[in-house]
Structures are given as C-alpha cells and as structure tokens.
Protein backbone atom coordinates (compact mmCIF):
# COMPACT_ATOMS: atom_id res chain seq x y z
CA UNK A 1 -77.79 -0.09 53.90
CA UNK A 2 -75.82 -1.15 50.96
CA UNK A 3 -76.24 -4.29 51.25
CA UNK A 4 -80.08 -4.10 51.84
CA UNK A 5 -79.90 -2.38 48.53
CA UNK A 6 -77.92 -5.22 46.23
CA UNK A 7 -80.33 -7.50 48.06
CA UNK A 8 -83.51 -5.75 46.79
CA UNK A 9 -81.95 -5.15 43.53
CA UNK A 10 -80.96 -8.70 43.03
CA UNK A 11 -84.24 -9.69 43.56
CA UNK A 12 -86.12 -7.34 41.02
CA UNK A 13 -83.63 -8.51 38.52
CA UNK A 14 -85.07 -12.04 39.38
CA UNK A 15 -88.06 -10.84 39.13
CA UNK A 16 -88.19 -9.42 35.89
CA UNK A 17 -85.95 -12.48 34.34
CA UNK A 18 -88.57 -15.17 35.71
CA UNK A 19 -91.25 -12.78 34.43
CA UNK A 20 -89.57 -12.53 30.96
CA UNK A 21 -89.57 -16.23 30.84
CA UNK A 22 -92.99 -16.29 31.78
CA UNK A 23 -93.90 -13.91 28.59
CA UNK A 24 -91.55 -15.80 26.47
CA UNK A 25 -93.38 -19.05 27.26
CA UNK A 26 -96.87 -17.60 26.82
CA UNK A 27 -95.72 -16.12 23.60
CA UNK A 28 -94.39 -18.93 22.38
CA UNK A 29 -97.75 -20.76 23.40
CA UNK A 30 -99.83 -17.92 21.97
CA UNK A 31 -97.68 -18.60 18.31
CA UNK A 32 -98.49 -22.06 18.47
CA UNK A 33 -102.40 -21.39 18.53
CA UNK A 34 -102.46 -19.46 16.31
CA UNK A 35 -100.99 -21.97 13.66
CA UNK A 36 -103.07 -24.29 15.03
CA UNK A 37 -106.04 -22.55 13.81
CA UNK A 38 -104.30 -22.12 10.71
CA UNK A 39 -104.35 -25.87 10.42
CA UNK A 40 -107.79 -25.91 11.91
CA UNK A 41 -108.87 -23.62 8.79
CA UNK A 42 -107.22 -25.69 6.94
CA UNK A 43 -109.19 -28.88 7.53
CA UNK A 44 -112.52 -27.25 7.45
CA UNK A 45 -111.19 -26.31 3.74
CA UNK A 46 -110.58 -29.56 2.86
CA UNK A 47 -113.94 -31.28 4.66
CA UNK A 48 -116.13 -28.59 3.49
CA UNK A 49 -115.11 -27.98 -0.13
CA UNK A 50 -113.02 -30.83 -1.54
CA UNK A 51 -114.57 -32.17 -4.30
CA UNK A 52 -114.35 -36.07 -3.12
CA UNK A 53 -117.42 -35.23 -0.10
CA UNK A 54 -116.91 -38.91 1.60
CA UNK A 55 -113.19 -38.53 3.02
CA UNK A 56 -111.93 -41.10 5.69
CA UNK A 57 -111.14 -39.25 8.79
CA UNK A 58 -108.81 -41.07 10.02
CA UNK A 59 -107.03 -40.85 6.99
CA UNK A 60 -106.74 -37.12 7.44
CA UNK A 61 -105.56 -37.28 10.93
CA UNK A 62 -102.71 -40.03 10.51
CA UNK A 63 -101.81 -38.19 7.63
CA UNK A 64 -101.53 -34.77 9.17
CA UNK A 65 -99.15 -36.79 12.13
CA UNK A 66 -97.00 -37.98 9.44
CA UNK A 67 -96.50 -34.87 7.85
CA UNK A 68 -95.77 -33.25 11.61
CA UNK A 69 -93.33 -35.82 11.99
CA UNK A 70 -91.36 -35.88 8.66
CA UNK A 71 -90.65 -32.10 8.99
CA UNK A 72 -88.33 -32.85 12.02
CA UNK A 73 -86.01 -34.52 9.17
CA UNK A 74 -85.61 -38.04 11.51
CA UNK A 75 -86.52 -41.04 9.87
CA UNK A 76 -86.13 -42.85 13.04
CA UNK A 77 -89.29 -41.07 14.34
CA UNK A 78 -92.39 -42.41 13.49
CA UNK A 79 -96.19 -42.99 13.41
CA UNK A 80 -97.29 -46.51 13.39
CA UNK A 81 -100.75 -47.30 12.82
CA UNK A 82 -102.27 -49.45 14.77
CA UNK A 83 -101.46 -52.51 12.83
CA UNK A 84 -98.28 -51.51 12.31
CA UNK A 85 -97.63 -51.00 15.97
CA UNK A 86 -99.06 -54.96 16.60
CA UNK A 87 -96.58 -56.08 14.25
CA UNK A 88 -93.63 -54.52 15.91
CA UNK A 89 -94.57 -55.92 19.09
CA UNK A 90 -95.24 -59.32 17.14
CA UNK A 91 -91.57 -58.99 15.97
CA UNK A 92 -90.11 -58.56 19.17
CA UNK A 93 -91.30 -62.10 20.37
CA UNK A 94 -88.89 -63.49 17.34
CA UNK A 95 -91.18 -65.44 14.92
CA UNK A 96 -93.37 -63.45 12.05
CA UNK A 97 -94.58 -63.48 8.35
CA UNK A 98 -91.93 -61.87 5.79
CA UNK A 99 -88.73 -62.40 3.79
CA UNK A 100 -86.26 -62.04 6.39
CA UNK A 101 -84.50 -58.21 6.23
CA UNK A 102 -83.55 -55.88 8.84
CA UNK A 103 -83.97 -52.04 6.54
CA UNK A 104 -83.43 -48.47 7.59
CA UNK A 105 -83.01 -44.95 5.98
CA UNK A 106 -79.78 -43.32 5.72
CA UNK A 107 -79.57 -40.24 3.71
CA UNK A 108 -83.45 -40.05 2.64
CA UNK A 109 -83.18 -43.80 1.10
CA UNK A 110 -84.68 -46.73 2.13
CA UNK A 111 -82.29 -49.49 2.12
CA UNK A 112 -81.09 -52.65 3.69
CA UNK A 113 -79.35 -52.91 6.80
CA UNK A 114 -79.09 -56.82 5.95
CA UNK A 115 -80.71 -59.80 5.14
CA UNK A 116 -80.97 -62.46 8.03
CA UNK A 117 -78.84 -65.97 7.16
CA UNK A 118 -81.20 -68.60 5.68
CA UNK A 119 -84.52 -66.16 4.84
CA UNK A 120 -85.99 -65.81 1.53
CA UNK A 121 -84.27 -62.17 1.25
CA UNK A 122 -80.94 -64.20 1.94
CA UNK A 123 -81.33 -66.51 -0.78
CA UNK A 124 -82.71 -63.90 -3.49
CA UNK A 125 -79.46 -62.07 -3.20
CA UNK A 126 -80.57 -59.22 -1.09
CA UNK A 127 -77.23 -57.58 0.03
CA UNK A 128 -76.53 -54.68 2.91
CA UNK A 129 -76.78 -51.04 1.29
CA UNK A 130 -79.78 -51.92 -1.43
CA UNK A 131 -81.34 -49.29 -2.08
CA UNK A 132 -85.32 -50.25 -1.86
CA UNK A 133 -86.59 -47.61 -5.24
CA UNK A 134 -90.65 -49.62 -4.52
CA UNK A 135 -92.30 -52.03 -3.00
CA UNK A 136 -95.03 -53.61 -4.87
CA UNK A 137 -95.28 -50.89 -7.64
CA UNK A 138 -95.27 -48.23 -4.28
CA UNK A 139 -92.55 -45.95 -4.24
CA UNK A 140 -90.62 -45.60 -1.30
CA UNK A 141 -89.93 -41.96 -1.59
CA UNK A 142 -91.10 -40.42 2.11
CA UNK A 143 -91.98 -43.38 3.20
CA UNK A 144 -91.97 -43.88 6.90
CA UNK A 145 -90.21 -47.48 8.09
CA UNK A 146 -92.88 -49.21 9.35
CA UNK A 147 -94.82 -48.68 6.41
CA UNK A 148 -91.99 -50.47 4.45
CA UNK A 149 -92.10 -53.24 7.03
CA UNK A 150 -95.98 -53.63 6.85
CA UNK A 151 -95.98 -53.34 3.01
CA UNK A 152 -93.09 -56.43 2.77
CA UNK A 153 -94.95 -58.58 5.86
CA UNK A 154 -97.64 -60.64 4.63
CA UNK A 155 -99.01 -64.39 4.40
CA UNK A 156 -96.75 -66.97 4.46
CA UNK A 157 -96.61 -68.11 0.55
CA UNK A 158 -97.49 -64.90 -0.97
CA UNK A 159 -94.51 -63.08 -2.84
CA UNK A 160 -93.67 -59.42 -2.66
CA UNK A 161 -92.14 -57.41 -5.36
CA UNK A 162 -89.23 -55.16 -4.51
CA UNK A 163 -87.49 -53.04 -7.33
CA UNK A 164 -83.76 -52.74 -5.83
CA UNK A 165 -80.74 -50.54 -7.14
CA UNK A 166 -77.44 -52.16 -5.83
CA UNK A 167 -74.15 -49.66 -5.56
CA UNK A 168 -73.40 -47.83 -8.58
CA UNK A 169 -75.34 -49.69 -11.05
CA UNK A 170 -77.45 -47.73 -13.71
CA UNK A 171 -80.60 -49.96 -13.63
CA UNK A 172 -82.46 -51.23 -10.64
CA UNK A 173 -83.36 -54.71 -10.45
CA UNK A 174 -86.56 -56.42 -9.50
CA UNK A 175 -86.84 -58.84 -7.25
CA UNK A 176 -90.18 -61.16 -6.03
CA UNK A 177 -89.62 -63.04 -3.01
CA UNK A 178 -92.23 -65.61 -1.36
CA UNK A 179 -92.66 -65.05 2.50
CA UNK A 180 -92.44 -67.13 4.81
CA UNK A 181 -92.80 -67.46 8.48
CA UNK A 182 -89.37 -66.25 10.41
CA UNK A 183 -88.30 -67.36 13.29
CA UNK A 184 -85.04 -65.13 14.45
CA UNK A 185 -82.21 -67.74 15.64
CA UNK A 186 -80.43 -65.01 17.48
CA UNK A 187 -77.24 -66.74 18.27
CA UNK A 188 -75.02 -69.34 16.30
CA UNK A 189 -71.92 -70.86 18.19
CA UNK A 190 -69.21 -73.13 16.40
CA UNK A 191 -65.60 -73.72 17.98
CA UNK A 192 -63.09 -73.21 15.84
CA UNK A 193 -58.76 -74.74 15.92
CA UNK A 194 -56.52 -73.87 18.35
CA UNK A 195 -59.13 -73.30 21.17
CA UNK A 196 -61.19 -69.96 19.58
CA UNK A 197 -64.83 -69.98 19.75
CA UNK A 198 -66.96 -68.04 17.58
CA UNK A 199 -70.67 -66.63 18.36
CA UNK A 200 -72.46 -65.08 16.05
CA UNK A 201 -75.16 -62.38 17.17
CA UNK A 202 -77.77 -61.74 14.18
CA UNK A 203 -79.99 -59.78 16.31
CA UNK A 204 -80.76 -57.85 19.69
CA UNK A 205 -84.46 -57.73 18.76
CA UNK A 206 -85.53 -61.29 19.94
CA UNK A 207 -86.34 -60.60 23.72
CA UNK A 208 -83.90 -64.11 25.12
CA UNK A 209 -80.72 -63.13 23.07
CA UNK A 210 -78.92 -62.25 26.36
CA UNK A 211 -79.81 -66.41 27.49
CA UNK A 212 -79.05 -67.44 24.03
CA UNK A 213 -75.46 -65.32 24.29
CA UNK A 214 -75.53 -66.68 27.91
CA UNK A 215 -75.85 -70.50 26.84
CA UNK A 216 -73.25 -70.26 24.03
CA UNK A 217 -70.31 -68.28 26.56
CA UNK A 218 -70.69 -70.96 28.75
CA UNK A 219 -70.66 -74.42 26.13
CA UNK A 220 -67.91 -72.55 24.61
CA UNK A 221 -66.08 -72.56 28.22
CA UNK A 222 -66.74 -76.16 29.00
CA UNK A 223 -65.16 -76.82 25.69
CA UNK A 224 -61.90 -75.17 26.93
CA UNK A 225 -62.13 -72.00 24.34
CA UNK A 226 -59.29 -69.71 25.35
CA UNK A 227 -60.17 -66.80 22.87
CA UNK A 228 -63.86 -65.64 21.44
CA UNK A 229 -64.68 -64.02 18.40
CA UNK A 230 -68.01 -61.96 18.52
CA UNK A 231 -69.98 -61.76 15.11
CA UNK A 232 -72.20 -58.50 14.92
CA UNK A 233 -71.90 -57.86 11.23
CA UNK A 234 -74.58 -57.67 9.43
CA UNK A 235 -76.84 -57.19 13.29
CA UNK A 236 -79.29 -54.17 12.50
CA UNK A 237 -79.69 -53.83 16.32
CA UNK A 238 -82.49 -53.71 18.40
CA UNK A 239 -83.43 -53.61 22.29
CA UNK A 240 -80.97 -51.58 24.27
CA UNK A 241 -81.39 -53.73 27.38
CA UNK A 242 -80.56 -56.91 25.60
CA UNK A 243 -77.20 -54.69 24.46
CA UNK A 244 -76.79 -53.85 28.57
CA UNK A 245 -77.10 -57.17 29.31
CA UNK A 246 -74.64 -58.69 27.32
CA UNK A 247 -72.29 -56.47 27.67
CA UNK A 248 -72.36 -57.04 31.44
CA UNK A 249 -71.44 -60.39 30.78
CA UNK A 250 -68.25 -59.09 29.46
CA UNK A 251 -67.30 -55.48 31.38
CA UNK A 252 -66.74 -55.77 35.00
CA UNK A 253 -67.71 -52.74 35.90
CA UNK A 254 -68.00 -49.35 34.30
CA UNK A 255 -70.51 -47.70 31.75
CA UNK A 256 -72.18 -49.54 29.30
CA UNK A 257 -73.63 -47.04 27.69
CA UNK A 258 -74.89 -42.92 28.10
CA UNK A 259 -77.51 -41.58 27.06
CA UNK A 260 -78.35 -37.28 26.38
CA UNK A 261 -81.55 -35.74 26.16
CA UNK A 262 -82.63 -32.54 24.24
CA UNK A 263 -81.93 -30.16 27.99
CA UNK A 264 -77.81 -31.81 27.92
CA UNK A 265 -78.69 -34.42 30.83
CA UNK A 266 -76.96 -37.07 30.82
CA UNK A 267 -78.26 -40.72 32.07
CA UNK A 268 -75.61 -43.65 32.59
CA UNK A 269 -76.72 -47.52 32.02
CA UNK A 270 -73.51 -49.19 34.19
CA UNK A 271 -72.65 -52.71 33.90
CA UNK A 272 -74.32 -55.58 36.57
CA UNK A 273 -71.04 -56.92 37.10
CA UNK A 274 -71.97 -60.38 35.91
CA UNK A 275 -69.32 -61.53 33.90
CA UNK A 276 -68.76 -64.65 32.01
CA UNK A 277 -65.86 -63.97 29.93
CA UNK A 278 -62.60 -62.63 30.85
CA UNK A 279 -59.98 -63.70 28.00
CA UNK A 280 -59.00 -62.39 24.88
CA UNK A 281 -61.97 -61.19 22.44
CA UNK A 282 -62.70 -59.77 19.24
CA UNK A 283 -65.74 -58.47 18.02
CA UNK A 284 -66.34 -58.32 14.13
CA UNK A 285 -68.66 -55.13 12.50
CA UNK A 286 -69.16 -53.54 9.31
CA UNK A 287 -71.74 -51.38 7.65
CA UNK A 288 -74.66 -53.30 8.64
CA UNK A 289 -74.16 -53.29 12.45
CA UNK A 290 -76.18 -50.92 13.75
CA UNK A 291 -77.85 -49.68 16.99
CA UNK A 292 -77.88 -51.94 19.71
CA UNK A 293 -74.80 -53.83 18.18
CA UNK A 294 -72.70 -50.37 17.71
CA UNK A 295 -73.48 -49.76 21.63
CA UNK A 296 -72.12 -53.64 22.71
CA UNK A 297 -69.08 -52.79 20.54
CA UNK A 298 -68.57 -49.56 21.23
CA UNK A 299 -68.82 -50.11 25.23
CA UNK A 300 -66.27 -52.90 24.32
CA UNK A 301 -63.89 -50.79 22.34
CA UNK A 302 -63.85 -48.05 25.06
CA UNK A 303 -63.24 -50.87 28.02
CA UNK A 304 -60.54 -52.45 26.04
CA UNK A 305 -62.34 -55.27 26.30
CA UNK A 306 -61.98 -56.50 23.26
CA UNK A 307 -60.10 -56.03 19.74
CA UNK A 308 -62.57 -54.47 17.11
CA UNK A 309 -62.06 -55.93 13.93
CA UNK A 310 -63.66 -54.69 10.09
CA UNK A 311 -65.37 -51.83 8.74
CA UNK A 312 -67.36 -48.42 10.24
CA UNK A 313 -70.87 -49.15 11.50
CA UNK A 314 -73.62 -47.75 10.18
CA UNK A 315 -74.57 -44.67 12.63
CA UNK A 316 -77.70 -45.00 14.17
CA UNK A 317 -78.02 -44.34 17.83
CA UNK A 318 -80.64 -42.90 18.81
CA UNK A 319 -83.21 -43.40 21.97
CA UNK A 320 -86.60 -44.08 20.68
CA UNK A 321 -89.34 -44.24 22.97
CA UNK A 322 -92.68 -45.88 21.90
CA UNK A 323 -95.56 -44.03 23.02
CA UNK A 324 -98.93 -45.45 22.77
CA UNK A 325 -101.50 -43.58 21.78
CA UNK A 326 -105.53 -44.28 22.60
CA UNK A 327 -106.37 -46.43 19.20
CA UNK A 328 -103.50 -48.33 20.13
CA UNK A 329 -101.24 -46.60 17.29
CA UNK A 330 -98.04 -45.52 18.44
CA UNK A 331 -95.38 -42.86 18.16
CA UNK A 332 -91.99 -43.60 17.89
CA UNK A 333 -90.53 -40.29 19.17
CA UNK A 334 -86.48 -39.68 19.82
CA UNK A 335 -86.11 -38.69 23.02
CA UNK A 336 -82.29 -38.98 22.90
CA UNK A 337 -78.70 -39.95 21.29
CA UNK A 338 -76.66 -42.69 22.13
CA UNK A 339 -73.09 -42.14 23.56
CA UNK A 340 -69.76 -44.76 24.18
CA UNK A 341 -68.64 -44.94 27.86
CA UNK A 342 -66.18 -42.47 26.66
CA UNK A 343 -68.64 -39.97 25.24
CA UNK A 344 -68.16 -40.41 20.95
CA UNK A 345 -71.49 -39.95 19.40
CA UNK A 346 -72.61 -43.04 17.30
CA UNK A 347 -74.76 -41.24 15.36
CA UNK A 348 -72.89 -39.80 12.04
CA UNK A 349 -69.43 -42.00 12.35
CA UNK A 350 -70.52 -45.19 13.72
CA UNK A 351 -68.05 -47.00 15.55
CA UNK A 352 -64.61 -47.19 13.99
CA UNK A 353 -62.55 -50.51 13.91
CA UNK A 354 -59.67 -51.30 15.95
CA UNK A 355 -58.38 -53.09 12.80
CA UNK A 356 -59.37 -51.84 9.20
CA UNK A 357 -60.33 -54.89 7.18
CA UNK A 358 -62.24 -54.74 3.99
CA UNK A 359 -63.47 -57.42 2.42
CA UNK A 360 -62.92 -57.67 -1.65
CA UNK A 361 -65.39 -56.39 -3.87
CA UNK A 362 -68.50 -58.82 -5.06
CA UNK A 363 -66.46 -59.53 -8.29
CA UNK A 364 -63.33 -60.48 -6.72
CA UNK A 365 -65.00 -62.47 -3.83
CA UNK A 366 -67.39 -64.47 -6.61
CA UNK A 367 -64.36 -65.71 -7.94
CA UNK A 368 -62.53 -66.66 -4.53
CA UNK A 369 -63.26 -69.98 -3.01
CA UNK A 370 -64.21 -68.90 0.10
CA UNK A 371 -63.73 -72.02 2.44
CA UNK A 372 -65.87 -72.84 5.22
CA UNK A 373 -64.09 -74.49 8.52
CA UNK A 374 -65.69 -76.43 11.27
CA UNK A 375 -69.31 -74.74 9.59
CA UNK A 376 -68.26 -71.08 9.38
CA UNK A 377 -67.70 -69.21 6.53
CA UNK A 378 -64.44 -67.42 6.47
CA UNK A 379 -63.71 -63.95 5.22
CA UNK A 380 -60.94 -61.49 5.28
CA UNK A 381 -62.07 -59.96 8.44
CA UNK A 382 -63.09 -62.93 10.41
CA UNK A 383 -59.53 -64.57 9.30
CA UNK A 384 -57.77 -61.19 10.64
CA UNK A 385 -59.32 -61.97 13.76
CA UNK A 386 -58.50 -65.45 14.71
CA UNK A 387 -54.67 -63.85 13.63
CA UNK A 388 -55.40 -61.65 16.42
CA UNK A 389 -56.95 -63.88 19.17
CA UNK A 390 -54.06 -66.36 18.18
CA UNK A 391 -51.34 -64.50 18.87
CA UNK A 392 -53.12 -62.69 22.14
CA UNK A 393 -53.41 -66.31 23.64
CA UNK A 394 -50.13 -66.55 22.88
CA UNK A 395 -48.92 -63.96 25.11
C-alpha cells in the first residue's frame, strides 16, 4: 500500500513539474508578444507620423534585425544583406575585388586581423591590430563586419579611403589604397638547410587549401625534408572543415576539434586517419591567427604533435552557422564555441605558445637587416623554430 502511495505521489509531482514548465514556457511566450506589439506600435509610429512620408521598407526591417542582433553583444553574429551575403560566398571560391585584408572586432573595434602577402593593403603598410576609426568618411562605430567588407570591396582600380590608428599613437593616419582583383594563394612552400621544409598557410577560407597543404607535404617529402615548420601567423581563419582536414593529415587519430552548444552538448569532429606527416613539426602563430588556424594549432598542441612556437592567438572560436533567409540575405548566427581536444576554450585566451617568442618592436626591426634565405623571410620566431626542429632531428 505504501508503495502504491510513493508511486502515485511521484507521479503528481511529475505532473505538476511538467505542468510548471508548460506555464513557464507559455509565459515566457506570452512576454515575448507582448513586446512584439510594442515593436509593432512602434513601427506604425514611425510609418504613420514620421515626418520623411516615403521611407524604404526594407530599410526599416534590416535595420530593426541589426539592432536585434547587436544587443546580444557578438560581433561575430551578423546580418548580411543580400549583396553582402553573394560576396561572402564569392570570397570563398578565392579570387575577388579589394585590397587584400582579413579584419575582425575585438573589444568593440574594428581592426585588422592582417593584410594578405603581396595585396595592395600589404604594400600600403597595413599592419595586424589597426584599428579601422572610417572607411570612406563612414565611421566604423557599430558597424557590423560585412558591412566593413562590402564598404572596402569594390572595382578593380578604384581606391578606398581608410582612416587607421596604429598602437598607441595620438593621431590616426589615412590611408587610400587602389583595389584590385585578389586571388588567395593559400599555401607557399620553400625548403630550407639542413633538410626543414617550411609551408606557409595564409588562409583556410579558399575551399582547396587542404590539396594545396596536401601537394606541398608531399614535394616537401620527395625532397627528403626531415622536419616541417607550419606558418599560420598572420591566417585570420576560415572554414572549419578545411582546419579538420588538415589536421588529419597530421593526427592519427583522436579529436580534432569539439564543439558546445547553448544546452552543454558536446559534438566531436575526430581525425580521418589520413596522415602524411609523421616527423618533427612546428607550427608558428601570433596575434593574427585566428579561428580555423587556432583550432589546427590547438588540436596540434594538445596531440603533441607538434612544437608551438610565438605569440597568443587572437581568440575567436566560435561556430557560426549561415542561415539563409528568403531574399537571399543571410544570418550569421553563433550556434556554438570552439574547444581543443583537451577542452580549453579558444575564445578569450587564444592558444598559448609552446615557446614564447616576440618579435622586436617596429622601430627596432626597421633598423635590423632582416635576411631572407632560400626566399623566406626570417624572424625571431621562425629562427627559434628551425633551432627547435634542428635539434629534434637530431635526437
């Protein structure tokens, strides 16, 4: 009889907890409505009284899903328009209109991430951590990113006017740069003495950088390299499956990467297995590696794969997912954060190095002779590493 009793009492209590939800949902529902309206009363306001009588609708509309989406405080989600949204998917294929720079926002700035080698931004001067005050006479202030991108993209031969404040100086600088049409070289592979290759990776964008990466492990084996240095500074990121597949060409097996969502799950990307490189490795970052690059090195660091060499990465990891709405404009909405294989969130720190090298300040470094060997430039941090890979091939 006792029993029969705990049994009906257990499942009042279940009762009256699913009911509560039930309430708690419809409440919740019910509060949304009613601001809803708010906004509802709002734009009959506006369309019924505002002295300008003509106003663009769609203006209103994109505007009001802006403003929804700045108040969750993450510049990584987004509205594009839907030109902005064609030229995103026009970057991806690796060849557009523009100067040449990979920019985010980090701490309510627009700034560079880093200017790709040989583009116009490159040879203007454009350096990682400019702060981007305007863009043609436009102020950047709560401006989303691909607004930023669409404002810089434009006809090849045109120029664009960007008003730049570098580090701690007083007065910003303006700079006018011609476009030009960009085609993203992904990969750059040079062998360097006593048997090291070096690949450079200046982007995960470009949708064949895993065959480019492929191409250059495998000249750089039939050229009898016994150590490989891995160049991700200055790589603002880009497609996490391009960062899954080239890190399965150096983890056996294992996680690549995790990903959690807003409810705690968890989802694990694990490595294919396919591996083309087994000896010693470092991998060069600094501020400007971001994204996709901090996943390849942190997966790398975690594996002990290889030997992380430089400065902190920037800190962004975070799972976008591009939704596409019925004009063909698009929402960039976070859906989730980034993990290592060993579960350190990317997204404040960035990765740390293995090795702490800074480089000298821009004074001290315009005055070095920095020399360049067998066509790479060397640095502090990439000479640390070939120290490194040296002595590992050593032993």
């Amino acid at each position: 009889m006792k029993n029969k009793k705990w049994i009906v009492g257990g499942l009042i209590l279940i009762i009256l907890f699913s009911l509560g939800m039930i309430v708690g949902k419809v409440k919740a529902q019910g509060e949304l409505e009613r601001k809803l309206e708010i906004y509802l009363q709002v734009l009959s306001l506006v369309k019924n009284n505002y002295v300008e009588k003509n106003l663009d609708d769609k203006k209103l509309v994109y505007g009001s899903i802006k403003g929804l989406l700045t108040a969750l405080d993450d510049p990584y989600t987004r509205f594009m328009e839907p030109t902005s949204y064609k030229e995103m998917r026009i970057r991806l294929r690796g060849k557009y209109s523009g100067i040449g720079i990979y920019i985010g926002i980090k701490d309510n700035q627009l700034q560079v991430i880093s200017p790709i080698p040989g583009t116009p931004a490159f040879k203007a001067g454009l350096k990682a951590k400019d702060k981007i005050l305007k863009i043609e006479d436009q102020a950047t202030k709560d401006m989303g990113l691909e607004e930023a991108v669409s404002l810089i993209r434009g006809e090849q031969g045109t120029k664009v006017k960007l008003l730049v404040l570098r580090g701690s100086a007083k007065e910003p600088k303006e700079y006018s740069i011609k476009r030009e049409n960009i085609s993203i070289k992904s990969t750059e592979f040079y062998m360097l003495p006593d048997k090291i290759a070096y690949i450079k990776l200046t982007t995960f964008e470009k949708q064949n950088a895993p065959q480019e990466i492929e191409k250059a492990i495998m000249d750089a084996r039939k050229k009898g390299a016994q150590g490989l240095i891995l160049d991700l500074r200055g790589n603002g990121g880009g497609l996490l499956d391009n960062a899954i597949d080239i890190g399965s060409m150096f983890i056996r097996s294992g996680i690549i990467v995790q990903t959690v969502d807003r409810e705690g799950q968890k989802e694990v990307k694990y490595s294919s297995g396919r591996i083309l490189w087994w000896q010693p490795m470092a991998v060069l970052i600094n501020e400007a590696s971001a994204s996709a690059s901090e996943i390849l090195a942190g997966a790398l660091k975690d594996h002990k794969i290889a030997t992380i060499v430089g400065t902190h990465s920037f800190g962004k990891a975070s799972v976008q997912s591009v939704r596409v709405l019925a004009d063909n404009s698009a929402v960039l909405l976070t859906i989730a954060k980034y993990l290592t294989p060993n579960g350190t969130d990317i997204s404040k720190k960035g990765i740390q190095p293995d090795v702490l090298v800074e480089l000298p300040t821009k004074e001290a470094e315009a005055e070095m002779e920095v020399p360049v060997v067998e066509g790479v430039q060397h640095d502090a941090q990439l000479d640390r590493a070939i120290e490194l890979i040296r002595s590992q091939i050593k032993t």
